[in-house]
Protein backbone atom coordinates (compact mmCIF):
# COMPACT_ATOMS: atom_id res chain seq x y z
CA UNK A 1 -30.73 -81.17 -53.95
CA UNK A 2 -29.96 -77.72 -52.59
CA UNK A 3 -27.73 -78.12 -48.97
CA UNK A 4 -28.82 -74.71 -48.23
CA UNK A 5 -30.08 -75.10 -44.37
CA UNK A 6 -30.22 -78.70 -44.82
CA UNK A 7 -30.64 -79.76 -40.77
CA UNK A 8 -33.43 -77.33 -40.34
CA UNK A 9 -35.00 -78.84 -43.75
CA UNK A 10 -33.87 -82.18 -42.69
CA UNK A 11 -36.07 -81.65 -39.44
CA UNK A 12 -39.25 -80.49 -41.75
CA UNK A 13 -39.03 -83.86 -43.47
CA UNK A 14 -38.26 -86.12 -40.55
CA UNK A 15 -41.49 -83.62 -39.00
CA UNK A 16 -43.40 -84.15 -41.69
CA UNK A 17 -43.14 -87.90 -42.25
CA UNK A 18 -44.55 -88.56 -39.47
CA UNK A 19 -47.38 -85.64 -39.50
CA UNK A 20 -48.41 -87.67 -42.24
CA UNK A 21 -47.88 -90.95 -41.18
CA UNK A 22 -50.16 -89.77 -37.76
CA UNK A 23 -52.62 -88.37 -40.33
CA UNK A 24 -53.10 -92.02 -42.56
CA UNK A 25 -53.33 -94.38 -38.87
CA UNK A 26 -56.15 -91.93 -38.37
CA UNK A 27 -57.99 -92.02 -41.24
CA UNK A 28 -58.15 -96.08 -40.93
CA UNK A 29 -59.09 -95.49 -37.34
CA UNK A 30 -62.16 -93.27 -39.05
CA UNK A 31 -63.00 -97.00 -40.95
CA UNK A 32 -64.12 -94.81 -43.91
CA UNK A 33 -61.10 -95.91 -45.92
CA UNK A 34 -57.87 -94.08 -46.17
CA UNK A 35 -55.74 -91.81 -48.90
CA UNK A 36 -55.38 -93.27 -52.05
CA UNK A 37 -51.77 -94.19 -51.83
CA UNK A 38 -52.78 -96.03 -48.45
CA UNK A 39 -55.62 -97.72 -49.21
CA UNK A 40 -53.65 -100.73 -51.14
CA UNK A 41 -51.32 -100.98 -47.65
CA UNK A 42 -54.32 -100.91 -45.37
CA UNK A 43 -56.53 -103.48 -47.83
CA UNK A 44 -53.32 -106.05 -48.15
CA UNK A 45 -53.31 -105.77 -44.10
CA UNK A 46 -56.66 -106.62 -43.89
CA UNK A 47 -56.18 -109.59 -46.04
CA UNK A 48 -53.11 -111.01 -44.75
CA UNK A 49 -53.01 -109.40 -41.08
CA UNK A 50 -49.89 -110.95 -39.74
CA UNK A 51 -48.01 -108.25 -42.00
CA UNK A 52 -48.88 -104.54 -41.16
CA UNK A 53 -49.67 -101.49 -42.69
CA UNK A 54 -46.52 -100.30 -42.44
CA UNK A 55 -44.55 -103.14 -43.80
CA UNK A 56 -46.75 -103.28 -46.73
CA UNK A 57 -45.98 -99.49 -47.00
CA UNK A 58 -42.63 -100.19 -47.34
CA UNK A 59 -43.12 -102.85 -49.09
CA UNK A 60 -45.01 -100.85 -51.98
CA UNK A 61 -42.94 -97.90 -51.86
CA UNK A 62 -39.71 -100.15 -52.42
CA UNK A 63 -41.33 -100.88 -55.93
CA UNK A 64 -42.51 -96.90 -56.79
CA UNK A 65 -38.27 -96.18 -56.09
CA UNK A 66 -37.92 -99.55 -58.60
CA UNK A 67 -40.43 -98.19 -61.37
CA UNK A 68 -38.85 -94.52 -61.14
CA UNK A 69 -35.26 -96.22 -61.81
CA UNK A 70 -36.63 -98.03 -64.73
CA UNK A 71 -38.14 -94.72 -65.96
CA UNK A 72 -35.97 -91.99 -65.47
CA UNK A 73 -32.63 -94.29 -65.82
CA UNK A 74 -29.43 -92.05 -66.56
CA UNK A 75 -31.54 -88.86 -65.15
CA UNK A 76 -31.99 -91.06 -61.88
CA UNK A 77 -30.36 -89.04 -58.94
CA UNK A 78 -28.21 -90.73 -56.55
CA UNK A 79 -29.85 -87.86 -53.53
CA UNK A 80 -33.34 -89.76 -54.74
CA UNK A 81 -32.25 -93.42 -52.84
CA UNK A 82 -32.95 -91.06 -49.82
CA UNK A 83 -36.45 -91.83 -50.24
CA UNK A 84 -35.28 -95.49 -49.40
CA UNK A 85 -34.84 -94.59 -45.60
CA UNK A 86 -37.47 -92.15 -45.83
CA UNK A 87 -40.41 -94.45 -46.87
CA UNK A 88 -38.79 -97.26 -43.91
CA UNK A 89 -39.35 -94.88 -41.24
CA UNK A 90 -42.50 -93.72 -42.93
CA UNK A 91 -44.10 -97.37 -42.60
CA UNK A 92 -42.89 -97.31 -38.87
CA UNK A 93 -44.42 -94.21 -37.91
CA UNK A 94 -47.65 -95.47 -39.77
CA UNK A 95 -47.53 -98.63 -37.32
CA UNK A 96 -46.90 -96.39 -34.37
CA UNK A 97 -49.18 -94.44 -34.70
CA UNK A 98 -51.68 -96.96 -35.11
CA UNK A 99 -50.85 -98.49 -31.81
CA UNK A 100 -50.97 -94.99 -30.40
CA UNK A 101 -54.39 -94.77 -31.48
CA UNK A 102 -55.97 -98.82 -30.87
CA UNK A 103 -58.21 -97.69 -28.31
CA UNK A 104 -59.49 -94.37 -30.65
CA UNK A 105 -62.83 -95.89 -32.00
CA UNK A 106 -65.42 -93.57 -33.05
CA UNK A 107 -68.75 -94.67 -32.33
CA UNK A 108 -70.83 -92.91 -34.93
CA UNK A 109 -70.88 -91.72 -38.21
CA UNK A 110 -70.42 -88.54 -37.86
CA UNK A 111 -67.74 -89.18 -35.49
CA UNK A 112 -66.18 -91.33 -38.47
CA UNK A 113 -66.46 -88.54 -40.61
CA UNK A 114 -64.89 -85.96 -37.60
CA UNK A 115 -62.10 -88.14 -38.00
CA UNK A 116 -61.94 -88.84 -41.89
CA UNK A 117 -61.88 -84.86 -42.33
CA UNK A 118 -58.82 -84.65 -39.52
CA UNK A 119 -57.05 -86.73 -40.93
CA UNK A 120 -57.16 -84.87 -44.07
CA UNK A 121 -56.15 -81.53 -42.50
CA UNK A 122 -52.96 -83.47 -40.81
CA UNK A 123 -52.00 -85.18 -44.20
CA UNK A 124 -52.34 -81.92 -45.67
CA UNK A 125 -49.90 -80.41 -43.68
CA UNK A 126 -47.43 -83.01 -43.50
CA UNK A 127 -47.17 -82.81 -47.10
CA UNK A 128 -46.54 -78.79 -46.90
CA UNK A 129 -44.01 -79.50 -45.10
CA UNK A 130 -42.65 -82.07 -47.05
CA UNK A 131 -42.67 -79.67 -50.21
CA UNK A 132 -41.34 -76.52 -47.72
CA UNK A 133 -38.07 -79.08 -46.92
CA UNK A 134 -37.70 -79.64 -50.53
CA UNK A 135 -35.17 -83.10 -49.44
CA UNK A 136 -36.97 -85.61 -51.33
CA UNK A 137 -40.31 -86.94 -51.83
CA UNK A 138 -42.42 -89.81 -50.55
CA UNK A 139 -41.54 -92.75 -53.57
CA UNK A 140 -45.60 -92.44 -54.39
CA UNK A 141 -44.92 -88.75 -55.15
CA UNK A 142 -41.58 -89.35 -56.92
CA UNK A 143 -43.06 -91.95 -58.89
CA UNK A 144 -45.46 -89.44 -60.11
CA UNK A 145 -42.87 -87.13 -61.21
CA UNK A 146 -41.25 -89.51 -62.76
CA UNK A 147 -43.93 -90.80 -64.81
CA UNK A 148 -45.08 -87.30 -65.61
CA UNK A 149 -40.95 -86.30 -67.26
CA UNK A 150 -41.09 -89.66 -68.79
CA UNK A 151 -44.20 -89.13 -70.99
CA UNK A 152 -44.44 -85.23 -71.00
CA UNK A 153 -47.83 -85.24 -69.28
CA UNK A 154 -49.06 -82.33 -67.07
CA UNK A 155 -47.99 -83.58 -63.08
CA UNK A 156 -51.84 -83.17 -62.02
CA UNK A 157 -53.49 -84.96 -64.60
CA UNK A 158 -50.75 -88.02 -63.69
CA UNK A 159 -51.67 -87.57 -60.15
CA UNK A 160 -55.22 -88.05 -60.80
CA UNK A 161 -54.75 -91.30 -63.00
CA UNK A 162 -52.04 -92.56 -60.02
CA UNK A 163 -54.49 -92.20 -57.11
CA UNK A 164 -57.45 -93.71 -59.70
CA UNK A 165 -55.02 -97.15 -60.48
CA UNK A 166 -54.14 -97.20 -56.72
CA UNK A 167 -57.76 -96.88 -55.38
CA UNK A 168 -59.30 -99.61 -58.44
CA UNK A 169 -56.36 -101.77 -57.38
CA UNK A 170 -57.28 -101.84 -53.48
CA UNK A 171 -61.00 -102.15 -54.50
CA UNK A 172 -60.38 -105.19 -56.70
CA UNK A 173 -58.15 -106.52 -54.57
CA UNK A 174 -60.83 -106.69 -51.34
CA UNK A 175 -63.39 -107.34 -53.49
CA UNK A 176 -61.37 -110.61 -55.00
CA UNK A 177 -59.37 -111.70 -51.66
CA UNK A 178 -61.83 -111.07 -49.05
CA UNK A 179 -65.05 -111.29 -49.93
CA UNK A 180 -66.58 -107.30 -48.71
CA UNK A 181 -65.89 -103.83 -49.49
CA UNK A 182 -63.40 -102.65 -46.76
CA UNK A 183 -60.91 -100.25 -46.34
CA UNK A 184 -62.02 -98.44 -50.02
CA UNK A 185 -65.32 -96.07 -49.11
CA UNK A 186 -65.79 -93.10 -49.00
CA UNK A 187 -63.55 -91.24 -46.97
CA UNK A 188 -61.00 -92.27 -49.78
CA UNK A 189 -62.70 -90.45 -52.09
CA UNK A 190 -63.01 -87.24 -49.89
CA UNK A 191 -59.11 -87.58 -48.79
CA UNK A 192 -58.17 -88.07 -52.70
CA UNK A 193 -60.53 -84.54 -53.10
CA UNK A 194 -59.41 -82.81 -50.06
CA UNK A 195 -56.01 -82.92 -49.22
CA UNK A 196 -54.69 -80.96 -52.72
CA UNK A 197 -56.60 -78.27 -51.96
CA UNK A 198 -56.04 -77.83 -48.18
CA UNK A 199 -51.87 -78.20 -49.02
CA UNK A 200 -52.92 -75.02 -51.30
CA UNK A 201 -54.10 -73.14 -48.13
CA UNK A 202 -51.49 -73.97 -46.04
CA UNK A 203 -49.22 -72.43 -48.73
């Protein structure tokens, strides 16, 4: 990890964690379902409600640092635990902001959709900023990388299959557990097509 500027860059990651924390409580406010990475988080809190969306973030993103141990091993870098702390305060901005936003209820579908495509721009730019810090990466991300070094795969085409596993996952899972499709529709589908290509306008 460069240490060139770190607090400045420091302050572009703290910034953007929670640009994109804001971004995911509003895309489950739009009930159209929520990015890819989120929608297992938001479907597990709809199942089992007394734990939130940002403990099961936490709780998810403790295993992606796990599974990029196991896979990277001696290349693991020690500056790469820093997404332990990061992901933590991720999940509590993601609960935050949810609470900021409890009365936010749109009352249409278009209105749904207003906010699905928001939430897209915010997430968008959250993760520009993430990638302009260049600290660390959300574990979701990292895990990506990880698995994309690990089996010499292009980093888009293990992106795509990532988001796919996450999304079927959350879909069984609601289907199985609680008896309706929730939390998987399809504003998950336009967030997993939108938000690559709006990062690439910001930059």
């Amino acid at each position: 990890m460069k240490k060139e500027n770190l607090p400045v860059r420091m302050l572009m990651l703290l910034t953007g964690i929670f640009v994109i924390a804001f971004g995911v409580a509003l895309s489950i406010r739009s009930d159209l379902g929520t990015t890819p990475v989120s929608s297992v988080p938001y479907v597990f809190n709809l199942i089992f409600p007394t734990i939130s969306v940002g403990e099961f973030t936490v709780l998810l993103n403790l295993l992606f640092v796990v599974l990029q141990l196991i896979l990277l091993r001696k290349n693991f870098k020690p500056y790469l635990l820093l997404q332990i702390p990061v992901v933590i305060l991720f999940g509590w901005f993601i609960d935050v902001s949810l609470k900021l936003m409890s009365g936010v209820i749109p009352h249409n579908y278009l209105m749904q959709w207003l906010f699905c495509i928001a939430s897209c721009v915010i997430i968008a730019f959250g993760v520009f900023l993430l990638v302009k810090a260049n600290v660390v990466m959300l574990p979701g991300d990292g895990l990506v990388i990880a698995l994309s070094d690990t089996f010499k795969k292009e980093f888009g085409l293990v992106k795509i299959l990532f988001d796919s596993f996450l999304v079927l996952s959350a879909l069984i899972a609601i289907l199985l557990l609680n008896n309706g499709l929730h939390g998987v529709r399809e504003g998950t589908i336009a967030s997993a097509l939108l938000v690559g290509f709006i990062v690439q306008f910001y930059q």
